[in-house]
N, C-alpha and C. Protein backbone atom coordinates (compact mmCIF):
# COMPACT_ATOMS: atom_id res chain seq x y z
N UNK A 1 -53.11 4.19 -15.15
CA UNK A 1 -53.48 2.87 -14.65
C UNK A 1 -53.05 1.82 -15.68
N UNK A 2 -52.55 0.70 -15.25
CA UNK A 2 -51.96 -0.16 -15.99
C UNK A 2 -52.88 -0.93 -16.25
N UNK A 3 -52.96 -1.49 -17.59
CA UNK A 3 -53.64 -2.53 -18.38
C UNK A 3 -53.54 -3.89 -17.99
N UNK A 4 -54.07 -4.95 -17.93
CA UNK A 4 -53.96 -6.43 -17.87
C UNK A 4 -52.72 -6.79 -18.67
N UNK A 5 -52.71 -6.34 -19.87
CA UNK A 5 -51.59 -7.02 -20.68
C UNK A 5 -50.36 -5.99 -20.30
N UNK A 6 -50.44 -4.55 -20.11
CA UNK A 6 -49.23 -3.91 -19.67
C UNK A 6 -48.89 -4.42 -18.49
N UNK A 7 -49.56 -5.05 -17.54
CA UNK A 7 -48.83 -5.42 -16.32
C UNK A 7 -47.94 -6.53 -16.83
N UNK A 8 -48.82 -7.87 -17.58
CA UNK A 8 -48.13 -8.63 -17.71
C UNK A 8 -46.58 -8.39 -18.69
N UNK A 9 -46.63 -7.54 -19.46
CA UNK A 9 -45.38 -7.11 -20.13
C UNK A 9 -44.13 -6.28 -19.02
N UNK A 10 -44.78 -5.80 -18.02
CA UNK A 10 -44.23 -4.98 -16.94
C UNK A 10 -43.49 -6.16 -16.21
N UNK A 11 -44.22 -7.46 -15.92
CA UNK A 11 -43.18 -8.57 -15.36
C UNK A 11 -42.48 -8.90 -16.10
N UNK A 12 -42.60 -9.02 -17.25
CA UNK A 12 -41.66 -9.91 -18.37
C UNK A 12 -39.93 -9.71 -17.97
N UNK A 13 -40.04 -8.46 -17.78
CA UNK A 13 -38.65 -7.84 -17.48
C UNK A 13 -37.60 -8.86 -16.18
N UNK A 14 -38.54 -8.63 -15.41
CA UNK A 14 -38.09 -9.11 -13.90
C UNK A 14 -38.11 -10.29 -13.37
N UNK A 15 -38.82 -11.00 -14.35
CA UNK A 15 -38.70 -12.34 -14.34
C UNK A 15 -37.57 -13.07 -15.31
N UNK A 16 -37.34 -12.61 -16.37
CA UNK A 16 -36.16 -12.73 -17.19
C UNK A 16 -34.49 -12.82 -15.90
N UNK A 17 -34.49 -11.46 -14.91
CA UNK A 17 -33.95 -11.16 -14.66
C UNK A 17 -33.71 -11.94 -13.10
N UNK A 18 -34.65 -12.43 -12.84
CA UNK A 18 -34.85 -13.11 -11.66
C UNK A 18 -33.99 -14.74 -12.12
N UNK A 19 -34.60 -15.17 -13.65
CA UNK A 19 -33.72 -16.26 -14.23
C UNK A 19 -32.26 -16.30 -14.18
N UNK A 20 -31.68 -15.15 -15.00
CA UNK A 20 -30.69 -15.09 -14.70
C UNK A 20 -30.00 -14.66 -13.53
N UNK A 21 -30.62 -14.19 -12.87
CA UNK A 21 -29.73 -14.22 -11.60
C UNK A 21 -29.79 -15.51 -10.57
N UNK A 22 -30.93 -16.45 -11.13
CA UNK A 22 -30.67 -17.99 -10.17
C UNK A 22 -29.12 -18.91 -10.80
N UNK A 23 -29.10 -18.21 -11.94
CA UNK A 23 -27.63 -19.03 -12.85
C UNK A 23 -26.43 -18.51 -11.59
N UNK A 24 -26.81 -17.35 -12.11
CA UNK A 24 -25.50 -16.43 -11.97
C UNK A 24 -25.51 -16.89 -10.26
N UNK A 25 -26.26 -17.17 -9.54
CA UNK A 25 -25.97 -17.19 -7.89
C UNK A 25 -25.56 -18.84 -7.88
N UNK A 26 -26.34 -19.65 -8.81
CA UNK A 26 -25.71 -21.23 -8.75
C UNK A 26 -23.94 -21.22 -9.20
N UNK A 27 -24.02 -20.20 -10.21
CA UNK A 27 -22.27 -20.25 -10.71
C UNK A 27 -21.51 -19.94 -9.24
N UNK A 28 -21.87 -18.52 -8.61
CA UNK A 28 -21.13 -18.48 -7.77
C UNK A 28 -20.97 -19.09 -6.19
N UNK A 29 -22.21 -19.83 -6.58
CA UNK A 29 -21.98 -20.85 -5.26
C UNK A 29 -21.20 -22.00 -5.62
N UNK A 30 -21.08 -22.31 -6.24
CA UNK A 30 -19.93 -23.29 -6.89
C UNK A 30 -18.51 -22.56 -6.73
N UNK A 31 -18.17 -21.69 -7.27
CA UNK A 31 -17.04 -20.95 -6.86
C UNK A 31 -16.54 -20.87 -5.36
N UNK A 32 -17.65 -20.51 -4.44
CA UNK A 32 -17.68 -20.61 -3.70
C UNK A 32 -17.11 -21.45 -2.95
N UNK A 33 -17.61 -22.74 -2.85
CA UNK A 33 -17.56 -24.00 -2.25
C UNK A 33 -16.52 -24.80 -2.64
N UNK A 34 -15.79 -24.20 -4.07
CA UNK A 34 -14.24 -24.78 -4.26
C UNK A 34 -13.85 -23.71 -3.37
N UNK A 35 -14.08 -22.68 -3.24
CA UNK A 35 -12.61 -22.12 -2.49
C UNK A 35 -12.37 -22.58 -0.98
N UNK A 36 -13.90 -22.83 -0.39
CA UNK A 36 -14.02 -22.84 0.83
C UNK A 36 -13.19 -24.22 0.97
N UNK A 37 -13.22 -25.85 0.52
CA UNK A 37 -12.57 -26.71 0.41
C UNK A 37 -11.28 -26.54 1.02
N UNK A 38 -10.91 -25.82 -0.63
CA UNK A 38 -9.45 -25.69 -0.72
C UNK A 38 -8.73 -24.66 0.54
N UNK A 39 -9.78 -23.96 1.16
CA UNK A 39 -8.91 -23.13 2.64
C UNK A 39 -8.91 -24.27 3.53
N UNK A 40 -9.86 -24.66 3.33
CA UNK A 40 -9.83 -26.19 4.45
C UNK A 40 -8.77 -27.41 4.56
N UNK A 41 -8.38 -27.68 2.82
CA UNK A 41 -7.13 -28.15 2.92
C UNK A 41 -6.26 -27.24 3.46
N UNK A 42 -5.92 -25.76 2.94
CA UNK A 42 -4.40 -25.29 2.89
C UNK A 42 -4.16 -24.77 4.64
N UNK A 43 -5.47 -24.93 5.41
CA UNK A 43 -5.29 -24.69 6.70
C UNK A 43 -5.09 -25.94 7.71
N UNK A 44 -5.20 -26.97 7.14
CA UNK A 44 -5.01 -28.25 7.78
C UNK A 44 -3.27 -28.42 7.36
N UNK A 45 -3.08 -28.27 5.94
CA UNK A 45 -1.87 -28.95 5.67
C UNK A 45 -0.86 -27.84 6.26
N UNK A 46 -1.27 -26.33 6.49
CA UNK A 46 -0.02 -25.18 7.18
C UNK A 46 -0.46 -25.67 8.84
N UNK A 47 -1.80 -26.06 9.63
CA UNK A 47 -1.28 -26.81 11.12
C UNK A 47 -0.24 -27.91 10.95
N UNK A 48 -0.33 -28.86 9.87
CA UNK A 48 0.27 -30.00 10.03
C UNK A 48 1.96 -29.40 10.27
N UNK A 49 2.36 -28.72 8.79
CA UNK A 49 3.24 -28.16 8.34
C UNK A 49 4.13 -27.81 9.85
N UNK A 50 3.24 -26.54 10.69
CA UNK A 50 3.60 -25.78 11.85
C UNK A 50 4.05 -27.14 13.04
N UNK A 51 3.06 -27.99 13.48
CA UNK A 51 3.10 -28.77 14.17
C UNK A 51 4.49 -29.93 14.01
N UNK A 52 5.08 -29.90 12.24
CA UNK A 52 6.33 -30.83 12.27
C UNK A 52 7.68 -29.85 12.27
N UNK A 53 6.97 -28.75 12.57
CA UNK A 53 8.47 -27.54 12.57
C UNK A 53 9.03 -27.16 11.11
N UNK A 54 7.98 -27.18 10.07
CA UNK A 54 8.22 -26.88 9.15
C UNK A 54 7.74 -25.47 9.09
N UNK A 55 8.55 -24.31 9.08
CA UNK A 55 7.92 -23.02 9.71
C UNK A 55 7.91 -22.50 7.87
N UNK A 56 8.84 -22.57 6.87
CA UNK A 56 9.63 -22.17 5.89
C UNK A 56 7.72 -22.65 4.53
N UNK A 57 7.24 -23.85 5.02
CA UNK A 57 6.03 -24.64 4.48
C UNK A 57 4.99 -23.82 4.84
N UNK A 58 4.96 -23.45 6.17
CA UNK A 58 3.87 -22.91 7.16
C UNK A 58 3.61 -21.80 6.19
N UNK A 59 4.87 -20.76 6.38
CA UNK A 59 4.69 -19.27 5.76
C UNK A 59 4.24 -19.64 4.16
N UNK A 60 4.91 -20.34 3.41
CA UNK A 60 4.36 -20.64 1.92
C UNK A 60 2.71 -20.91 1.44
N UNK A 61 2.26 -21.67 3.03
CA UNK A 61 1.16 -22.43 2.76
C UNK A 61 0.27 -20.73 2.95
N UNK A 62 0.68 -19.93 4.24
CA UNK A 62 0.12 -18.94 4.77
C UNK A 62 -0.58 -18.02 3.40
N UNK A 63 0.41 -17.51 2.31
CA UNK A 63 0.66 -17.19 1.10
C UNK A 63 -0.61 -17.38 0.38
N UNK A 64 -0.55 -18.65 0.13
CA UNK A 64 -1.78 -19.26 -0.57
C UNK A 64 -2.99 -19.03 -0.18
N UNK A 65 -2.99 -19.39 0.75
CA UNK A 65 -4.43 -19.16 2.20
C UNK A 65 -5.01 -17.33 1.99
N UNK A 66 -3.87 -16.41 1.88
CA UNK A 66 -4.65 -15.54 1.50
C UNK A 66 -4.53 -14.93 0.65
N UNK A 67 -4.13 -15.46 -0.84
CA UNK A 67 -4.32 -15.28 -1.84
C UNK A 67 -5.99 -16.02 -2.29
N UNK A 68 -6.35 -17.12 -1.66
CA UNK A 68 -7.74 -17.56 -1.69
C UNK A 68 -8.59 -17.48 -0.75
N UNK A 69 -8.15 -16.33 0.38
CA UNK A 69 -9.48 -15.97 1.21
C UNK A 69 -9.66 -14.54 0.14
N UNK A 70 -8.74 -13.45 -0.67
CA UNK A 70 -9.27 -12.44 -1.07
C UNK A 70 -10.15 -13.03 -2.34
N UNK A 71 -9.81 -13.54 -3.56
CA UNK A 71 -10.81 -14.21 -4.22
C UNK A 71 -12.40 -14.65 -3.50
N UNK A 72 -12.18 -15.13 -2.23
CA UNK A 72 -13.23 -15.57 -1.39
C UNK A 72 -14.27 -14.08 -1.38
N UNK A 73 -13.84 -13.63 -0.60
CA UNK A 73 -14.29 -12.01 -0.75
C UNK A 73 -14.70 -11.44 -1.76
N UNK A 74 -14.24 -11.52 -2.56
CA UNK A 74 -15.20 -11.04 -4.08
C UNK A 74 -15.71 -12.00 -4.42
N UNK A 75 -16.24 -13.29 -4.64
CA UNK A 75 -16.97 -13.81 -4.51
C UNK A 75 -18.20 -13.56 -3.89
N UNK A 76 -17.69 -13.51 -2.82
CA UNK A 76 -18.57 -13.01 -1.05
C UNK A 76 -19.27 -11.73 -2.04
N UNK A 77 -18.68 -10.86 -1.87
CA UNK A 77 -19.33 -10.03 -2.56
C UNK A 77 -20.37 -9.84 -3.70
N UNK A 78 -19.82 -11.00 -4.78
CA UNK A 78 -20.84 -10.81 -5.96
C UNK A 78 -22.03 -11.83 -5.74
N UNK A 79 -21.53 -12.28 -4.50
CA UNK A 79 -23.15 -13.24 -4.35
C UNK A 79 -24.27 -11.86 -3.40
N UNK A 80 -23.68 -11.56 -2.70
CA UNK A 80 -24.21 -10.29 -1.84
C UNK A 80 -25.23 -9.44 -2.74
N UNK A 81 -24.56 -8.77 -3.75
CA UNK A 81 -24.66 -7.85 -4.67
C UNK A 81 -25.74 -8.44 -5.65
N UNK A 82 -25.62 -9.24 -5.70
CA UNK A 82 -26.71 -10.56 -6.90
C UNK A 82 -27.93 -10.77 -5.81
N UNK A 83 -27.33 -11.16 -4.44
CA UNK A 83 -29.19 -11.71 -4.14
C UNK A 83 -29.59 -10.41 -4.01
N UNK A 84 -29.24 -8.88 -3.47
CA UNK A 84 -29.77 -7.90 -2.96
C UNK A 84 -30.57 -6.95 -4.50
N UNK A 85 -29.90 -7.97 -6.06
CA UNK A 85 -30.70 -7.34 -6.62
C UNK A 85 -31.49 -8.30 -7.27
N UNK A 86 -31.19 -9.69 -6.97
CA UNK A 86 -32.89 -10.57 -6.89
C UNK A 86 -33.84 -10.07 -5.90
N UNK A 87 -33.65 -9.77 -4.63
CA UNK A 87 -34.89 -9.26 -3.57
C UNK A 87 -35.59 -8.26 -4.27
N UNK A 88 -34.52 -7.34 -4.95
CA UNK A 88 -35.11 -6.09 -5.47
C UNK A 88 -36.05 -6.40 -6.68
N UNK A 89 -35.83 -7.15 -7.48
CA UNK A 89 -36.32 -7.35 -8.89
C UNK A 89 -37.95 -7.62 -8.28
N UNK A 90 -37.69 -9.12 -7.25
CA UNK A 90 -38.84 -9.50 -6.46
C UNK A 90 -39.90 -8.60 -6.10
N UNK A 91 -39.16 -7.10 -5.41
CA UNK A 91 -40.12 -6.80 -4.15
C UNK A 91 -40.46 -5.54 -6.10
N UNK A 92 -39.81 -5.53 -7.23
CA UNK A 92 -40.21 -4.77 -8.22
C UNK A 92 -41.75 -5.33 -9.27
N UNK A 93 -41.63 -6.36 -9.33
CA UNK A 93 -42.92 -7.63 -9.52
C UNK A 93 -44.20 -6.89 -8.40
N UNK A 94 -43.70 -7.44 -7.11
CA UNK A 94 -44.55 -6.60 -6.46
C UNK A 94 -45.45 -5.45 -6.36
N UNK A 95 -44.60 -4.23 -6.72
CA UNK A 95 -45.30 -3.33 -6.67
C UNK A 95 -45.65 -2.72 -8.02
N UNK A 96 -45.44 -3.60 -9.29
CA UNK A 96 -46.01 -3.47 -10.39
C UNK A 96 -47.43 -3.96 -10.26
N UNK A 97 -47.34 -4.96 -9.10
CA UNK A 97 -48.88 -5.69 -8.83
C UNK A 97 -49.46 -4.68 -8.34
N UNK A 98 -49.11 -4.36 -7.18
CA UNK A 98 -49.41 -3.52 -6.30
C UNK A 98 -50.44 -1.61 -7.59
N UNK A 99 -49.47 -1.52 -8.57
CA UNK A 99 -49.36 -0.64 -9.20
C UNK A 99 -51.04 -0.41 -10.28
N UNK A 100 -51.61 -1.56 -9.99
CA UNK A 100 -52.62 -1.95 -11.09
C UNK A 100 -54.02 -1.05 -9.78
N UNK A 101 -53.60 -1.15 -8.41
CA UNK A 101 -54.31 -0.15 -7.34
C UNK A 101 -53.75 1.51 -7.14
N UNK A 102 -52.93 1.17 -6.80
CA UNK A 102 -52.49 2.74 -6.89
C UNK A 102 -50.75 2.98 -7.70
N UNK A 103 -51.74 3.52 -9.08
CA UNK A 103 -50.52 4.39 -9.84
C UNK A 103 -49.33 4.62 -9.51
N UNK A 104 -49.20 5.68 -8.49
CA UNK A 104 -48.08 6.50 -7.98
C UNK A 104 -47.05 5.34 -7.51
N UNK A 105 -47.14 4.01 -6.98
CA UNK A 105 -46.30 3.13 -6.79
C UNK A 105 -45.49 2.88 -8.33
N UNK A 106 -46.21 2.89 -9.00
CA UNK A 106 -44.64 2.58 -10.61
C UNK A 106 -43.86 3.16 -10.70
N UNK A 107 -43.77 4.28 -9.98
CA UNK A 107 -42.48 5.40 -10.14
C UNK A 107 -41.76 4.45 -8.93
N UNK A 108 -42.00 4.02 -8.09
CA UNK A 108 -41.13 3.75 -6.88
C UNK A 108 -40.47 2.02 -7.87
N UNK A 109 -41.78 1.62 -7.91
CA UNK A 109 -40.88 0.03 -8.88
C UNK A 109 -40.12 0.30 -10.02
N UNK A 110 -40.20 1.54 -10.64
CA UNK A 110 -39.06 1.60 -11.76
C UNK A 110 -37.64 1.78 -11.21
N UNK A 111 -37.30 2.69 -10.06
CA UNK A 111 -36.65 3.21 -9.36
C UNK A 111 -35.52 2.13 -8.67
N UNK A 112 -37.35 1.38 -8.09
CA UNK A 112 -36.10 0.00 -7.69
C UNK A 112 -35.56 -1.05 -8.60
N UNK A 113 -36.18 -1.36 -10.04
CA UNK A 113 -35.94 -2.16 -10.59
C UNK A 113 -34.79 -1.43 -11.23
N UNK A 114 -34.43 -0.56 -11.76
CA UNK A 114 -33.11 0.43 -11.82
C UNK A 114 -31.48 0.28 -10.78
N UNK A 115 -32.40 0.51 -9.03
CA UNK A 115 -31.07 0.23 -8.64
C UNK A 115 -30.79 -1.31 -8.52
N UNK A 116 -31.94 -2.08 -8.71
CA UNK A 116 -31.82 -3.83 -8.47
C UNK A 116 -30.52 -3.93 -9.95
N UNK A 117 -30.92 -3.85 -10.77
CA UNK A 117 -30.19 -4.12 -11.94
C UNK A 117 -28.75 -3.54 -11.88
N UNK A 118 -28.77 -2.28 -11.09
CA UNK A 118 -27.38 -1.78 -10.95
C UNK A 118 -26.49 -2.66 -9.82
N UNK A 119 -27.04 -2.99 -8.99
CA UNK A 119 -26.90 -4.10 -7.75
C UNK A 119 -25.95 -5.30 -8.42
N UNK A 120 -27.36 -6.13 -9.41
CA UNK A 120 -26.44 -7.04 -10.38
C UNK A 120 -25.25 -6.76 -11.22
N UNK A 121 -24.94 -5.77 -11.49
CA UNK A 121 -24.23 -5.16 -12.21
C UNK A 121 -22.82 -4.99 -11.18
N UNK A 122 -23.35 -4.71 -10.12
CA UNK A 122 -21.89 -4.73 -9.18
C UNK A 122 -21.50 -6.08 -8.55
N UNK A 123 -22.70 -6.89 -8.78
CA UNK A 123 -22.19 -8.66 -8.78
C UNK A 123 -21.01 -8.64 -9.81
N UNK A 124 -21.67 -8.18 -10.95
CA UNK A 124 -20.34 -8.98 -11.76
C UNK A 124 -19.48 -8.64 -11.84
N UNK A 125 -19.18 -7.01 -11.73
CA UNK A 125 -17.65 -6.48 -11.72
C UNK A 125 -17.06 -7.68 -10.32
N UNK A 126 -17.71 -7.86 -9.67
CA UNK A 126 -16.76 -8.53 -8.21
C UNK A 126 -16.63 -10.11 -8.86
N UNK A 127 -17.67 -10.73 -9.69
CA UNK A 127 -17.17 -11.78 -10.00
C UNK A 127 -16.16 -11.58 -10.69
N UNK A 128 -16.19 -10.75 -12.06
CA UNK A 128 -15.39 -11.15 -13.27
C UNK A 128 -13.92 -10.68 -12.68
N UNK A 129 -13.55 -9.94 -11.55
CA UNK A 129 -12.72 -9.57 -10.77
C UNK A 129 -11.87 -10.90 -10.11
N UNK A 130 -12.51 -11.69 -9.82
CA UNK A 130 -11.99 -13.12 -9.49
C UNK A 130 -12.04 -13.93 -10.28
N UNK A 131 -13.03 -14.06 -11.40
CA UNK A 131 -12.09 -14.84 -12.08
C UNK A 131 -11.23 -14.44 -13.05
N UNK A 132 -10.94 -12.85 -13.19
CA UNK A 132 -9.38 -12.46 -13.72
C UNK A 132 -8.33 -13.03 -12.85
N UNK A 133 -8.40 -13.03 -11.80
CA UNK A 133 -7.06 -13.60 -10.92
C UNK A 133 -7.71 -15.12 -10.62
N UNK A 134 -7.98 -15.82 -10.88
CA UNK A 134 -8.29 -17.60 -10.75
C UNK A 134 -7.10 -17.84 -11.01
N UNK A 135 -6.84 -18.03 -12.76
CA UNK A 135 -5.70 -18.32 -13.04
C UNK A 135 -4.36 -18.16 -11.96
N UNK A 136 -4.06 -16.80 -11.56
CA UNK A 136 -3.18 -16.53 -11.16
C UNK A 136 -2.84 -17.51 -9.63
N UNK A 137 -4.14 -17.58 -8.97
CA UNK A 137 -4.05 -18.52 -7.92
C UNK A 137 -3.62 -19.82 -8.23
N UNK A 138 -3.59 -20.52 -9.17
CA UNK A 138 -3.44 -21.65 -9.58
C UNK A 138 -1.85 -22.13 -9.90
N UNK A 139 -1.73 -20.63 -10.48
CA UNK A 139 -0.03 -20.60 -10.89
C UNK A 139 1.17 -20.47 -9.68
N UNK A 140 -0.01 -19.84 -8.67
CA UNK A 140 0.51 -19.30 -7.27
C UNK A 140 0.85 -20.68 -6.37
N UNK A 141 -0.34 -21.61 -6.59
CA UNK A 141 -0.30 -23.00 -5.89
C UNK A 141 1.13 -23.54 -6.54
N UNK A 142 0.86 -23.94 -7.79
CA UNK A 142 2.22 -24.53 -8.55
C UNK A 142 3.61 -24.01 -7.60
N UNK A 143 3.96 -23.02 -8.02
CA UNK A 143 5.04 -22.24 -6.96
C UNK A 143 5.11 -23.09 -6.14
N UNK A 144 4.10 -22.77 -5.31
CA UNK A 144 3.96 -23.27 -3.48
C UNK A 144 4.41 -24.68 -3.39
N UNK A 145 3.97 -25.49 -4.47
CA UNK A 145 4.24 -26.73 -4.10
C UNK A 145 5.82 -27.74 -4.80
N UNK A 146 6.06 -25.87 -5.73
CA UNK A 146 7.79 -26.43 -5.84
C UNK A 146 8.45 -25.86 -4.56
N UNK A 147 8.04 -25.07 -3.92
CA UNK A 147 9.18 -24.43 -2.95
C UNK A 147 8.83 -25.50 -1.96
N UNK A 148 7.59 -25.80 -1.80
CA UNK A 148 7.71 -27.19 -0.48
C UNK A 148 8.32 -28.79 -0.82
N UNK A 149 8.30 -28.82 -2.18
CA UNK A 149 9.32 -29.84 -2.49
C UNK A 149 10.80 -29.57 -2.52
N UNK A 150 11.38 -28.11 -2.73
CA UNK A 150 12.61 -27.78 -2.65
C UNK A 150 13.15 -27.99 -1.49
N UNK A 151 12.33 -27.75 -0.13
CA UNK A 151 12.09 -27.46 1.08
C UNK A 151 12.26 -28.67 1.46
N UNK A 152 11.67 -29.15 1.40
CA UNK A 152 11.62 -30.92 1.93
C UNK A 152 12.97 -31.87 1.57
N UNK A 153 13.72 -31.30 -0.09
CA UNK A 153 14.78 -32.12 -0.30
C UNK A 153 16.04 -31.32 0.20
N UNK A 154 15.68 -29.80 0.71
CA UNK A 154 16.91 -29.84 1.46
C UNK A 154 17.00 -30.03 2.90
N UNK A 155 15.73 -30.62 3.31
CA UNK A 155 15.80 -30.69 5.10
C UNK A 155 16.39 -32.54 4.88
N UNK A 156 15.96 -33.29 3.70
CA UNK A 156 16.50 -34.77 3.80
C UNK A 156 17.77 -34.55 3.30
N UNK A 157 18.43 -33.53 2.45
CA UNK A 157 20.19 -33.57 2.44
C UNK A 157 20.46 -31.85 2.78
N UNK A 158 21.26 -32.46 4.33
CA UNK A 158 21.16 -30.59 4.45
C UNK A 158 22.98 -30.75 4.06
């Protein structure tokens, strides 16, 4: 049976962990919400592109578009992976409470606070996964927007 002060040392953990994972889900909602933007431009400017018969722009723009829907996806992912091991940390608080009535529940909250943490842990391989290739998207845009200027000065001198 757990003590008054062992319980409270029993949260210490999961609340630490609950902190950092409100960072870590604000970082990647930010990530997020640039990429989502930027599909919003690169899918407006490849209709425009398609719509003036620029097919050569279209496919370039296409390029880009899913070079930043897969980044999107791991993103997608490490937010997934992050709240499913905030719920867990949560419902682990819980049954440490729970644990101060019947014992045999701490084996089940260690268990989960174990796979919650492993959960977070597969957040970040999927973040730090995107932002190894950020850069590369960026370098990828550059490209894109010399070949649509190359593109453009040979349709005005063909």
């Amino acid at each position: 049976m757990l003590t008054k002060l062992e319980l409270f040392q029993a949260f210490v953990a999961p609340a630490i962990f609950i902190s950092a994972a409100g960072l870590f889900i604000l970082s990647i909602n930010t990530r997020l919400m640039g990429m989502v933007s930027r599909l919003r431009v690169f899918r407006k400017e490849k209709h425009l592109a398609a719509q003036a018969g620029k097919k050569q722009e279209a496919v370039a723009l296409q390029s880009q578009i899913d070079s930043i829907e897969l980044r999107a996806r791991k993103i997608k992912n490490a937010f997934f992976y992050n709240l499913l091991g905030t719920i867990g940390v949560m419902m682990t608080c819980l049954l440490l409470g729970l644990g101060l009535y019947a014992p045999d529940v701490l084996v089940l909250a260690v268990i989960l606070f174990v796979l919650s943490v492993l959960s977070m842990l597969i957040g970040m391989v999927f973040y730090i996964s995107e932002v190894s290739i950020a850069l590369t998207s960026v370098q990828e845009e550059e490209k894109l927007y010399d070949l649509i200027d190359s593109i453009e000065l040979t349709d005005e001198h063909p």
